[in-house]
PDB file of N, CA and C in Angstrom:
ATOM      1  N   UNK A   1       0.834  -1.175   0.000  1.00  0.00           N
ATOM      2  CA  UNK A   1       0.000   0.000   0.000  1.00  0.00           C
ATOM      3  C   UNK A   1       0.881   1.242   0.000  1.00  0.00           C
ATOM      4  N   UNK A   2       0.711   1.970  -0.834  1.00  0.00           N
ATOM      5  CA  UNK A   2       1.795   3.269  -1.078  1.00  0.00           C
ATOM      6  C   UNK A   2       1.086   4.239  -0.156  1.00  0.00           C
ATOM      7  N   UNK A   3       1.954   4.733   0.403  1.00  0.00           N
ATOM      8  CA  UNK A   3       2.047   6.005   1.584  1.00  0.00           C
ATOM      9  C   UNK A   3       1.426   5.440   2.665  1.00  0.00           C
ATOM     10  N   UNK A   4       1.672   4.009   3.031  1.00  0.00           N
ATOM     11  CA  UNK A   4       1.483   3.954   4.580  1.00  0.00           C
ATOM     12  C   UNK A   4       2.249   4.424   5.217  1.00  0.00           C
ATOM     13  N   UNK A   5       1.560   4.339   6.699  1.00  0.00           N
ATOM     14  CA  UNK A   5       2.842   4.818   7.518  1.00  0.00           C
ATOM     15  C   UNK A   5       2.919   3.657   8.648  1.00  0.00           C
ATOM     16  N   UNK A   6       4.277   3.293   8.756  1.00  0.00           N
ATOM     17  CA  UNK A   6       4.642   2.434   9.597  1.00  0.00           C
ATOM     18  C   UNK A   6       4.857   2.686  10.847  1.00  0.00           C
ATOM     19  N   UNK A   7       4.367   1.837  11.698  1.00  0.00           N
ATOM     20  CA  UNK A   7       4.647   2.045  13.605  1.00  0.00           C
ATOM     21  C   UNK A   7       5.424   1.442  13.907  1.00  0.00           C
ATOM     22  N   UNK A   8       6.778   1.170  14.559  1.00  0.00           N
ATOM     23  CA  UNK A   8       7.836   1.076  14.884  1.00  0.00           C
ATOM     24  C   UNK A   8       7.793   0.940  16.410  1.00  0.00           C
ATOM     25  N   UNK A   9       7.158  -0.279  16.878  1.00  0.00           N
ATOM     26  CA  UNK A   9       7.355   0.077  18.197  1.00  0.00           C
ATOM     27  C   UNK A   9       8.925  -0.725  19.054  1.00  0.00           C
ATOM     28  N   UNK A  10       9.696   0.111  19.953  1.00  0.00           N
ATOM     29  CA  UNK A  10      10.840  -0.250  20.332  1.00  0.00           C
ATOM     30  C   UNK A  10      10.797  -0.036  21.958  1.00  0.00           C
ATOM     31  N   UNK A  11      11.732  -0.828  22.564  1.00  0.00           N
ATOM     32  CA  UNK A  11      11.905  -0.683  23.803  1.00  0.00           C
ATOM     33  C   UNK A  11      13.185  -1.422  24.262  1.00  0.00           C
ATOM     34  N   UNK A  12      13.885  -0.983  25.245  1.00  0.00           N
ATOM     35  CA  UNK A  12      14.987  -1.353  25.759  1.00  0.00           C
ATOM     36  C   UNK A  12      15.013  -3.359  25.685  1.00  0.00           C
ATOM     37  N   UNK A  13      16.132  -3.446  24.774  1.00  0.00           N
ATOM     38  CA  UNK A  13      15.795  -5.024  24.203  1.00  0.00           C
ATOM     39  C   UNK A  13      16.169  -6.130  25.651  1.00  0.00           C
ATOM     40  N   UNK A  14      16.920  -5.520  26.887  1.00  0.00           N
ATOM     41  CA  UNK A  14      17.047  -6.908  27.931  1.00  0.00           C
ATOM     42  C   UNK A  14      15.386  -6.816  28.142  1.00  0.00           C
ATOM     43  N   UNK A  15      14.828  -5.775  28.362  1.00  0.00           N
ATOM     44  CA  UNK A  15      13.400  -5.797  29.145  1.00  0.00           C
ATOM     45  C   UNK A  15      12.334  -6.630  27.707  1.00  0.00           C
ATOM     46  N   UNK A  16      12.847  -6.315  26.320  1.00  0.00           N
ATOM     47  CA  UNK A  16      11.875  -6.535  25.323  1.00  0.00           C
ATOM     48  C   UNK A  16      12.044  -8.673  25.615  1.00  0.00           C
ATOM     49  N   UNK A  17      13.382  -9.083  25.466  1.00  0.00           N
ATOM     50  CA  UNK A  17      13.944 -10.621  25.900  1.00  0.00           C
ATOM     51  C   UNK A  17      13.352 -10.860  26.721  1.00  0.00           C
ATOM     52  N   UNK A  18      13.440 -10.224  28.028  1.00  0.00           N
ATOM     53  CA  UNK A  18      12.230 -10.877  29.285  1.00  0.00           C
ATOM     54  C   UNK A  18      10.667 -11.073  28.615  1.00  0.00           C
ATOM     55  N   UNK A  19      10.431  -9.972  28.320  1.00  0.00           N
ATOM     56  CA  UNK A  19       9.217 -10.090  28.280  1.00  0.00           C
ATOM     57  C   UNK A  19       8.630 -11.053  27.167  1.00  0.00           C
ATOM     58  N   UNK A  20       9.461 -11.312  25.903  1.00  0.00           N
ATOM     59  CA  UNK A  20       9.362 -12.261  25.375  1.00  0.00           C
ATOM     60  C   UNK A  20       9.431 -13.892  26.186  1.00  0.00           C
ATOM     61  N   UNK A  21      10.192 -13.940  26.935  1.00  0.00           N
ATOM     62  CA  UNK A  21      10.390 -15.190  27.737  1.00  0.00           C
ATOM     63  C   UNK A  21       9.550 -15.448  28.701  1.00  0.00           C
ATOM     64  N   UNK A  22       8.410 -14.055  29.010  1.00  0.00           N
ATOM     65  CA  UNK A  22       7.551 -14.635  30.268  1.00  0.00           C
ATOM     66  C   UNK A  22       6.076 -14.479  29.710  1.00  0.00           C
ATOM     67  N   UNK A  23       5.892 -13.805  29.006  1.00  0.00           N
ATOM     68  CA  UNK A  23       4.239 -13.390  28.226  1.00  0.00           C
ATOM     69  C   UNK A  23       4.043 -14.859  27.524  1.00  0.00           C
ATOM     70  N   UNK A  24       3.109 -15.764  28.021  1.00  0.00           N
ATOM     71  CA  UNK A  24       2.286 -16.657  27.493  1.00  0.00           C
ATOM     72  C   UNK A  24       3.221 -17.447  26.713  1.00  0.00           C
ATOM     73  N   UNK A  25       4.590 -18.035  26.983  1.00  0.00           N
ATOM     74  CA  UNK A  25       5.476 -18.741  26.240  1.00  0.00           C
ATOM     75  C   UNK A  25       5.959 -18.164  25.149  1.00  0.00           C
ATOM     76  N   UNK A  26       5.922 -16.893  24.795  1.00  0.00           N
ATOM     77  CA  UNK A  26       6.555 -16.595  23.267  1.00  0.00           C
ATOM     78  C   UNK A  26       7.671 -16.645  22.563  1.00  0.00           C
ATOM     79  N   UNK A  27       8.417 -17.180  23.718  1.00  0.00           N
ATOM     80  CA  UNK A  27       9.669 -17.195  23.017  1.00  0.00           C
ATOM     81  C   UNK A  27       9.798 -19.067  22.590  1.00  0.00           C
ATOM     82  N   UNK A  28       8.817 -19.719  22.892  1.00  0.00           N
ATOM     83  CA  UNK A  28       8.755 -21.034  22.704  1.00  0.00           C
ATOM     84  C   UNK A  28       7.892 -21.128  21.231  1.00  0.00           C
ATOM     85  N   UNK A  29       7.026 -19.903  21.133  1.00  0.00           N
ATOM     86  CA  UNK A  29       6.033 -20.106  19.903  1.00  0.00           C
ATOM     87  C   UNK A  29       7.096 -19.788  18.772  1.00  0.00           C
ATOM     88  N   UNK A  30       7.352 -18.422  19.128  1.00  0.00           N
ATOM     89  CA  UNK A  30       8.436 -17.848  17.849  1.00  0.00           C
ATOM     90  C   UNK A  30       9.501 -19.573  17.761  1.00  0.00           C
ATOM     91  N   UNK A  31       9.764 -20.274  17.703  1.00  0.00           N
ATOM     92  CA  UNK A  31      10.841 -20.788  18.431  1.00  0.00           C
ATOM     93  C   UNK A  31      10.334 -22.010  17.189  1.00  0.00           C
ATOM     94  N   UNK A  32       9.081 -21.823  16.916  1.00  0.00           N
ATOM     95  CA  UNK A  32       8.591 -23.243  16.083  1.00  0.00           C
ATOM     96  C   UNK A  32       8.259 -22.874  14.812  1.00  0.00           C
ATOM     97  N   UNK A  33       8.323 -21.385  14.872  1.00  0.00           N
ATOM     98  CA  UNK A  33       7.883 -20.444  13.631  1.00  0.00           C
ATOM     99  C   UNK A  33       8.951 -20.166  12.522  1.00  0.00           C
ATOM    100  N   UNK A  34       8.509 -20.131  11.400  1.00  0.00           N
ATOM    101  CA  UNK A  34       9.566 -19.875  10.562  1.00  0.00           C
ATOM    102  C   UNK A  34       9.688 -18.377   9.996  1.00  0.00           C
ATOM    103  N   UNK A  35      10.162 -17.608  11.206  1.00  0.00           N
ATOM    104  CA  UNK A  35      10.361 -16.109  11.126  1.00  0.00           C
ATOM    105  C   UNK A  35      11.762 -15.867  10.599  1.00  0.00           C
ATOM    106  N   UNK A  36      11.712 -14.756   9.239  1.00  0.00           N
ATOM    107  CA  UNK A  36      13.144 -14.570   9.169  1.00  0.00           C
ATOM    108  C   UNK A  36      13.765 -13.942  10.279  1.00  0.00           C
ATOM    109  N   UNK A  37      15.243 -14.252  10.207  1.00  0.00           N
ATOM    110  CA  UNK A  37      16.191 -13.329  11.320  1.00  0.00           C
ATOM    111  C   UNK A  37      16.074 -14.458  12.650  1.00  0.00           C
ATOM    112  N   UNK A  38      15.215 -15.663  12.078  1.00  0.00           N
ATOM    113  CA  UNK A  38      15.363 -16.595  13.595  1.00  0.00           C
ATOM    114  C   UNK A  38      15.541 -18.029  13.358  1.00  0.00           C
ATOM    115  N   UNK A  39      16.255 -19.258  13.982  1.00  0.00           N
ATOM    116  CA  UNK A  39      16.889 -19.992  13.588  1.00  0.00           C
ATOM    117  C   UNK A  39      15.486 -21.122  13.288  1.00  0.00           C
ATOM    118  N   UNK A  40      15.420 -21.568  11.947  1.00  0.00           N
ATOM    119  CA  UNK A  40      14.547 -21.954  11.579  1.00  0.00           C
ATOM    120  C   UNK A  40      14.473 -23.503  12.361  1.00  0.00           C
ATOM    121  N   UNK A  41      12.887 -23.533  13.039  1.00  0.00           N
ATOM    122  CA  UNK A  41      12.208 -24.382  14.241  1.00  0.00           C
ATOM    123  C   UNK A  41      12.895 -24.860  14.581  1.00  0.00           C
ATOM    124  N   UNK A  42      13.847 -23.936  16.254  1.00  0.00           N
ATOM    125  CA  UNK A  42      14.856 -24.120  16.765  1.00  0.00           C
ATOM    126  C   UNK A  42      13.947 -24.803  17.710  1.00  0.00           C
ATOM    127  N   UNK A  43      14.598 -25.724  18.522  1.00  0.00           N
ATOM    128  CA  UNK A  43      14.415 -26.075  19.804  1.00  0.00           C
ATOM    129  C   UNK A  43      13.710 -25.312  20.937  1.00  0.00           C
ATOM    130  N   UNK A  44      14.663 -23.906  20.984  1.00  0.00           N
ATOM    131  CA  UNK A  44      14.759 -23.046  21.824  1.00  0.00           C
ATOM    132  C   UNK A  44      15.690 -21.753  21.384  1.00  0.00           C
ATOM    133  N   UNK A  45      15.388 -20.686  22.111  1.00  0.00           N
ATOM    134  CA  UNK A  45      15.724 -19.663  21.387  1.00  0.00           C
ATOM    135  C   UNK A  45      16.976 -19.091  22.574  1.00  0.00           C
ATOM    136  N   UNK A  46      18.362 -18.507  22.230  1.00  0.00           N
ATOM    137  CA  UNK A  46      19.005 -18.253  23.001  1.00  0.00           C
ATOM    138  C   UNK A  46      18.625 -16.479  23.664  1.00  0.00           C
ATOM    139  N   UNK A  47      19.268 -15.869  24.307  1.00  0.00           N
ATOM    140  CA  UNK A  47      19.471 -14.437  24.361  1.00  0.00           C
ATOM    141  C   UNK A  47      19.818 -14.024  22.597  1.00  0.00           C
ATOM    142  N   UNK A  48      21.207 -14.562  22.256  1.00  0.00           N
ATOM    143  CA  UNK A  48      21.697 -13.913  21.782  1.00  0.00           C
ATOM    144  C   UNK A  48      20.612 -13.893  19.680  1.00  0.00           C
ATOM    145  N   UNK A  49      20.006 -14.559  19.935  1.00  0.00           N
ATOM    146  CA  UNK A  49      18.819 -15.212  18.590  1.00  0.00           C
ATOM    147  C   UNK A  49      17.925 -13.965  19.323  1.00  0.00           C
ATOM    148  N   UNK A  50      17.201 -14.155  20.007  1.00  0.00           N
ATOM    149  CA  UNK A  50      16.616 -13.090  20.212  1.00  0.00           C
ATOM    150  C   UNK A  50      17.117 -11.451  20.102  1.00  0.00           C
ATOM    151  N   UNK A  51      18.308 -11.302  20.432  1.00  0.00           N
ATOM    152  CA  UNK A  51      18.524  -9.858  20.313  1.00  0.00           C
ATOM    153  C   UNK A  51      18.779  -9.922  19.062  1.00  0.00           C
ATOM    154  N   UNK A  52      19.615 -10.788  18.108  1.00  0.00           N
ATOM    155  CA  UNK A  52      19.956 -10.742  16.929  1.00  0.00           C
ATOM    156  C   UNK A  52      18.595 -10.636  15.459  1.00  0.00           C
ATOM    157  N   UNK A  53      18.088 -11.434  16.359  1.00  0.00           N
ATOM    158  CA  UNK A  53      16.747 -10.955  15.791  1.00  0.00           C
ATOM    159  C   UNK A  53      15.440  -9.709  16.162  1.00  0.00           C
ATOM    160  N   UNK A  54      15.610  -8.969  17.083  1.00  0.00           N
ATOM    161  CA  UNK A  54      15.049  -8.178  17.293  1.00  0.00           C
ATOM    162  C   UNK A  54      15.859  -6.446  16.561  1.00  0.00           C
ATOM    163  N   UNK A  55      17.264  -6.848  16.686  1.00  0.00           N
ATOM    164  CA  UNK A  55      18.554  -6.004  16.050  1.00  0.00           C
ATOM    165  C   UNK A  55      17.984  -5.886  14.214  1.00  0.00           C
ATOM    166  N   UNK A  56      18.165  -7.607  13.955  1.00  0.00           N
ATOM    167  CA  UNK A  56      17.661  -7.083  12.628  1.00  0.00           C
ATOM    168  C   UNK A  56      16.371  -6.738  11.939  1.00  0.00           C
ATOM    169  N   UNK A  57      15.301  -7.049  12.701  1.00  0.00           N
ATOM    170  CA  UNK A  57      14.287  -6.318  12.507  1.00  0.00           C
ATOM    171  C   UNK A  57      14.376  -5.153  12.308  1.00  0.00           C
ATOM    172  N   UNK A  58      14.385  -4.110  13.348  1.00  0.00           N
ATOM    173  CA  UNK A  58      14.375  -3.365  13.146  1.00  0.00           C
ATOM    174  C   UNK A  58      14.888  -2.644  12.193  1.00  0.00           C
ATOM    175  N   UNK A  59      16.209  -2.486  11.609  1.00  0.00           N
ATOM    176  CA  UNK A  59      17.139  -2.782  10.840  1.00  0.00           C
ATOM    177  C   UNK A  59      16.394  -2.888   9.545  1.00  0.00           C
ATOM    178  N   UNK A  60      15.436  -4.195   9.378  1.00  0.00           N
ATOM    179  CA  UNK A  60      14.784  -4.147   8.197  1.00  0.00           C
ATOM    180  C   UNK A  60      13.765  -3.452   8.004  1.00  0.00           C
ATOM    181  N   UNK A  61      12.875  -3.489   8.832  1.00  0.00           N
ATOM    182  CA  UNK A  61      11.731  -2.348   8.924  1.00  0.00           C
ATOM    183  C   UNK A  61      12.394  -0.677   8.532  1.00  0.00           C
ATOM    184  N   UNK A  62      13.568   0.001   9.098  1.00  0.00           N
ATOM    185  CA  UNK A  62      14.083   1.341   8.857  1.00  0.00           C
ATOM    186  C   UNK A  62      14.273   1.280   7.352  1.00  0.00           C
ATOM    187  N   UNK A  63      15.221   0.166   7.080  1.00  0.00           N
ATOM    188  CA  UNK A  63      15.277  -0.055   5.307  1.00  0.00           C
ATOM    189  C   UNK A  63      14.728  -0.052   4.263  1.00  0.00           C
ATOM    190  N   UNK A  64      13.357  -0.704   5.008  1.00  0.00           N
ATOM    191  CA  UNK A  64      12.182  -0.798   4.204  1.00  0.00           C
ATOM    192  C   UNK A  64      11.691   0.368   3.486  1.00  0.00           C
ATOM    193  N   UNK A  65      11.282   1.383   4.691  1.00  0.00           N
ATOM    194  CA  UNK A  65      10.911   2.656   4.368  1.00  0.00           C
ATOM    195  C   UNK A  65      11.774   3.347   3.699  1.00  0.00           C
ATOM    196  N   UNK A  66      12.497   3.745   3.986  1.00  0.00           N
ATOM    197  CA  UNK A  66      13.931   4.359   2.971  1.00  0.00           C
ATOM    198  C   UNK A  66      14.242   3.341   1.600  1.00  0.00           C
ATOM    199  N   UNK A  67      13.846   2.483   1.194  1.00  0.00           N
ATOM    200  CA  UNK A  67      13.494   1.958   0.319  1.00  0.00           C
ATOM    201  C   UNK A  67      12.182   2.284  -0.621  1.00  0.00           C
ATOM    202  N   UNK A  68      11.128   2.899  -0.152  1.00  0.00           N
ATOM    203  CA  UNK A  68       9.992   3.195  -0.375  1.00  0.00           C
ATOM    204  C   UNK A  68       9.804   4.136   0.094  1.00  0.00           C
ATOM    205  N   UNK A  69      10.189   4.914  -0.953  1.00  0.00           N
ATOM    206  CA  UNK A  69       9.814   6.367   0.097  1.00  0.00           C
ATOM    207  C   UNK A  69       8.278   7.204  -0.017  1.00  0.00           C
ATOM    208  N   UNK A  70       7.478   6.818  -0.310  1.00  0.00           N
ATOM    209  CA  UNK A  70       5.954   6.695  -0.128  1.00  0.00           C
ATOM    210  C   UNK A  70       5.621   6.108   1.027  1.00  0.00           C
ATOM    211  N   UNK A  71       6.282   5.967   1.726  1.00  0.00           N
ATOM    212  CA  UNK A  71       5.958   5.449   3.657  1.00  0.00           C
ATOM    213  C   UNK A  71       6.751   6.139   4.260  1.00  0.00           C
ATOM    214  N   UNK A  72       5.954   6.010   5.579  1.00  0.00           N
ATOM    215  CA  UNK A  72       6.473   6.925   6.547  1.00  0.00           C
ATOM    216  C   UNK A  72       6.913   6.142   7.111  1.00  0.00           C
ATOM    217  N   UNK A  73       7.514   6.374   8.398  1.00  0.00           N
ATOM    218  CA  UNK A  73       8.027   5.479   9.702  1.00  0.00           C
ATOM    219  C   UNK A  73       8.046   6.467  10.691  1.00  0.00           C
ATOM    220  N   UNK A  74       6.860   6.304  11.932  1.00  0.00           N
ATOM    221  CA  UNK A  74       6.907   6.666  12.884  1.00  0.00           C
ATOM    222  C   UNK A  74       8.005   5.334  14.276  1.00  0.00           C
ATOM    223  N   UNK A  75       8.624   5.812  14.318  1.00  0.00           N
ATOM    224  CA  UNK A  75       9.372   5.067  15.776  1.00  0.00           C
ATOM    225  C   UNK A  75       9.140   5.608  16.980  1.00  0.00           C
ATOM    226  N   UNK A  76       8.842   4.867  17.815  1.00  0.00           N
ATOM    227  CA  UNK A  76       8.518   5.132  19.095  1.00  0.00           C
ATOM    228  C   UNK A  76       8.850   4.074  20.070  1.00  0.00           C
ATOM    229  N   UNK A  77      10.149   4.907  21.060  1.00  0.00           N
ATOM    230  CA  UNK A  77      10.126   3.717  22.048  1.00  0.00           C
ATOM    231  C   UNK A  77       9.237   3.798  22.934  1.00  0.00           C
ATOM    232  N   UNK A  78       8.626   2.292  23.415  1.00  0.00           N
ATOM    233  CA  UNK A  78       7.187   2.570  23.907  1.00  0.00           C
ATOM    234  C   UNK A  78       7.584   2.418  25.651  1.00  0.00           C
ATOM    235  N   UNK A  79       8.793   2.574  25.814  1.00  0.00           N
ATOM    236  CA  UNK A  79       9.440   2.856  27.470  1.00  0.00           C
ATOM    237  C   UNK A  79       9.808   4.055  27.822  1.00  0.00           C
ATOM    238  N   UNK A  80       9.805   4.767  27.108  1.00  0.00           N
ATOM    239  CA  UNK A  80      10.497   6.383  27.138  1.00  0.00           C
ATOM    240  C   UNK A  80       9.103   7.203  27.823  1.00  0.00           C
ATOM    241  N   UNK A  81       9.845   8.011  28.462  1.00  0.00           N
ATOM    242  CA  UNK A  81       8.783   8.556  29.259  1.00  0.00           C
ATOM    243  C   UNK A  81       8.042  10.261  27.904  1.00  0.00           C
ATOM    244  N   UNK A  82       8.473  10.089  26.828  1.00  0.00           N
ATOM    245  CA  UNK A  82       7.797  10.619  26.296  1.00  0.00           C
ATOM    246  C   UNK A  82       7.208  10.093  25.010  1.00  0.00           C
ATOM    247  N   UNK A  83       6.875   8.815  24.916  1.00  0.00           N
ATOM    248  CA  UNK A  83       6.212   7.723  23.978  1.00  0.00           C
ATOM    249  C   UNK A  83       5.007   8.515  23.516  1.00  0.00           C
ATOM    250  N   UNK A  84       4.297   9.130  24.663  1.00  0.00           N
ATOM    251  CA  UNK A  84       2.368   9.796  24.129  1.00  0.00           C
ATOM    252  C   UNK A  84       3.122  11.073  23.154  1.00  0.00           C
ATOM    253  N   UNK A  85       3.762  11.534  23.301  1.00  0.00           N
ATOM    254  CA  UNK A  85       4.167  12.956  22.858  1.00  0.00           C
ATOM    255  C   UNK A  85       4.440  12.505  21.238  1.00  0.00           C
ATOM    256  N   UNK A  86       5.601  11.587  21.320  1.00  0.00           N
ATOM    257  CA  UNK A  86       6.020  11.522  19.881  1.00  0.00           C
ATOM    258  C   UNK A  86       4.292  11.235  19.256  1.00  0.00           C
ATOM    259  N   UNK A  87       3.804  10.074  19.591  1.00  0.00           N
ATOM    260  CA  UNK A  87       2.400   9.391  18.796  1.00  0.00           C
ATOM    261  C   UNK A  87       1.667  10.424  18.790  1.00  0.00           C
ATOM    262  N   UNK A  88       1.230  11.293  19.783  1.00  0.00           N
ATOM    263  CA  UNK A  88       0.395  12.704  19.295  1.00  0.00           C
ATOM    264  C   UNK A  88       1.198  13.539  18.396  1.00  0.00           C
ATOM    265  N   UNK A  89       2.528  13.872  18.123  1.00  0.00           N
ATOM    266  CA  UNK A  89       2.481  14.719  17.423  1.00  0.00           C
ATOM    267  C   UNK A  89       2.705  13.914  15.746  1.00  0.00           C
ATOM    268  N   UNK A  90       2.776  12.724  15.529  1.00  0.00           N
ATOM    269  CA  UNK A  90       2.477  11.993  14.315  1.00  0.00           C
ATOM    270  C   UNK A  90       1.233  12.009  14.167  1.00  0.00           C
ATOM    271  N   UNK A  91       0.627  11.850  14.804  1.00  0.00           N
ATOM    272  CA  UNK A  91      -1.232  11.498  14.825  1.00  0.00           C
ATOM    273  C   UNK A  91      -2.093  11.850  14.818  1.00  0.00           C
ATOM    274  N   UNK A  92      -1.489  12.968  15.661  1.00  0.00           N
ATOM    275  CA  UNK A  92      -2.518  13.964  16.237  1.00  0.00           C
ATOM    276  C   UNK A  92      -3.642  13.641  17.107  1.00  0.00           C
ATOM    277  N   UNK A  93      -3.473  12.462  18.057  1.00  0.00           N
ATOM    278  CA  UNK A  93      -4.174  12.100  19.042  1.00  0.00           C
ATOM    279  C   UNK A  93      -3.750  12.463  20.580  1.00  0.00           C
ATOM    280  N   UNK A  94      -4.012  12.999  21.221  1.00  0.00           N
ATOM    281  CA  UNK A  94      -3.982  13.727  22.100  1.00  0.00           C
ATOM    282  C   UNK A  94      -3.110  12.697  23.156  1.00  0.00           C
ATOM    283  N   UNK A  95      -1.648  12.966  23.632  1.00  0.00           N
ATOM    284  CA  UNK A  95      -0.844  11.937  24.350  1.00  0.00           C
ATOM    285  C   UNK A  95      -1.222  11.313  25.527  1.00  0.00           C
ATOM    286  N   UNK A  96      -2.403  12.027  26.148  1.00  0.00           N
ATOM    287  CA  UNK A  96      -2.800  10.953  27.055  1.00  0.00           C
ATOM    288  C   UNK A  96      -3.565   9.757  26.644  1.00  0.00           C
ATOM    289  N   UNK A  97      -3.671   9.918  25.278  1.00  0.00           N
ATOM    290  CA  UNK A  97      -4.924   8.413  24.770  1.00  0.00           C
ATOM    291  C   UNK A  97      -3.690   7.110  25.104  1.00  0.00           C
ATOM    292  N   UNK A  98      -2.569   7.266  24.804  1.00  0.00           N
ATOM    293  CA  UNK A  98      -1.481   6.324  24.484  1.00  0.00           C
ATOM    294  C   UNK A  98      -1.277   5.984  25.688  1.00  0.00           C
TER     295      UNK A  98
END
């Protein structure tokens, strides 16, 4: 779809690894999935598969857009204590909705 705009959500990656490892098994689901950037239906997923894959995500997602420049890319780390600010002023939804 030409001139989407992409959401980029980011957060400090030891806390993003935990939380992958404790939310409803996900690091066991991803783990059976055949996601690029992850070791295809690994056993188990290490730290370092996970950051390496969360590293190149992102990575590909920034590329993407700068590849296509008919999209936007809003990024937002969603731990930063000013996360509502950036999304209201892309959005124009008022930063306490976020």
């Amino acid at each position: 779809h030409p001139n989407s705009t992409f959401l980029l959500n980011t957060r400090n990656l030891d806390d993003w690894i935990q939380s992958v490892r404790t939310w409803s098994n996900m690091d066991h689901r991803l783990a059976k999935c055949n996601i690029t950037g992850l070791p295809p239906r690994a056993r188990s997923l290490s730290d370092d598969d996970l950051r390496g894959f969360y590293e190149t995500q992102i990575r590909r997602v920034r590329r993407f857009v700068v590849e296509h420049p008919s999209h936007k890319l809003v990024e937002v780390a969603i731990d930063a204590p000013n996360a509502g600010e950036v999304l209201e002023n892309a959005f124009g939804i008022d930063k306490s909705c976020w």
